[in-house]
Protein backbone atom coordinates (compact mmCIF):
# COMPACT_ATOMS: atom_id res chain seq x y z
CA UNK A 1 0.00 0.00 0.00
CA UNK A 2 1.57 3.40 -0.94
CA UNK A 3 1.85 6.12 1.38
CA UNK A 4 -1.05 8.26 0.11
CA UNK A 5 -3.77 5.38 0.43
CA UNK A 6 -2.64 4.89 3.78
CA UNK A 7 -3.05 8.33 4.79
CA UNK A 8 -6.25 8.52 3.12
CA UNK A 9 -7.88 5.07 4.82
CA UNK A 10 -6.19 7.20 8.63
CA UNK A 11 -7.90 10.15 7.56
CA UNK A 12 -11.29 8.12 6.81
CA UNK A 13 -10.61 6.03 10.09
CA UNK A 14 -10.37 9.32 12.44
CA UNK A 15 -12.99 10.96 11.03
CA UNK A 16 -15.43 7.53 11.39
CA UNK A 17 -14.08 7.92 15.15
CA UNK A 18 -14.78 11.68 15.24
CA UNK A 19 -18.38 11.08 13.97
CA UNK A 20 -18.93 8.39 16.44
CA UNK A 21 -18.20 10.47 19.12
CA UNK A 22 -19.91 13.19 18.54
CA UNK A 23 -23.10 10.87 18.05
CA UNK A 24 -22.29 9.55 21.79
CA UNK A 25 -22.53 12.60 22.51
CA UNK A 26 -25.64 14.08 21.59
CA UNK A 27 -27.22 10.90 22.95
CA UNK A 28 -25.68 11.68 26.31
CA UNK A 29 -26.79 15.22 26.26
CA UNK A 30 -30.50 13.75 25.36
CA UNK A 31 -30.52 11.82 28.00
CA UNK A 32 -28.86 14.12 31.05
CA UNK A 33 -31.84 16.97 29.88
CA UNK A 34 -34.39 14.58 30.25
CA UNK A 35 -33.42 12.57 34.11
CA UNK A 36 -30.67 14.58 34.87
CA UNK A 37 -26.64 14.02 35.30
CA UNK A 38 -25.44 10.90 36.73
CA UNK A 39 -28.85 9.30 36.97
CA UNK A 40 -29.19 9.74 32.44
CA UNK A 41 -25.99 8.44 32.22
CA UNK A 42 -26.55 5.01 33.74
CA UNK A 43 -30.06 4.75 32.40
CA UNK A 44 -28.22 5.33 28.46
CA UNK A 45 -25.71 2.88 29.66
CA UNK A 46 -27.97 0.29 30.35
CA UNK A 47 -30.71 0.96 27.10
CA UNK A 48 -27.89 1.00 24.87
CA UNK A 49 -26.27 -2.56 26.19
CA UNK A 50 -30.12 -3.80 25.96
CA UNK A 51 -30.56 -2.82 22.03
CA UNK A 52 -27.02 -4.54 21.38
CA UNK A 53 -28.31 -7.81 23.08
């Protein structure tokens, strides 16, 4: 593999990451606005291991 398509599949890798993230993100802020701080973040903890089962 030459250098450029290996910087180009690391570019497309971080920003897959990056995009990730920021959906985590939003769906934490969703959920602390609607039960509050430490309380939303177990509750999305625990819905989001139930839709992967």
């Amino acid at each position: 593999m030459t250098n450029t398509k290996k910087a180009a599949k690391e570019d497309s890798s971080t920003a897959q990451v990056q995009k990730l993230a920021e959906q985590m993100r939003f769906r934490l802020k969703e959920a602390m606005a609607q039960r509050g701080d430490s309380e939303a973040f177990l509750h999305w903890l625990q819905t989001d291991n139930a839709k992967k089962a």
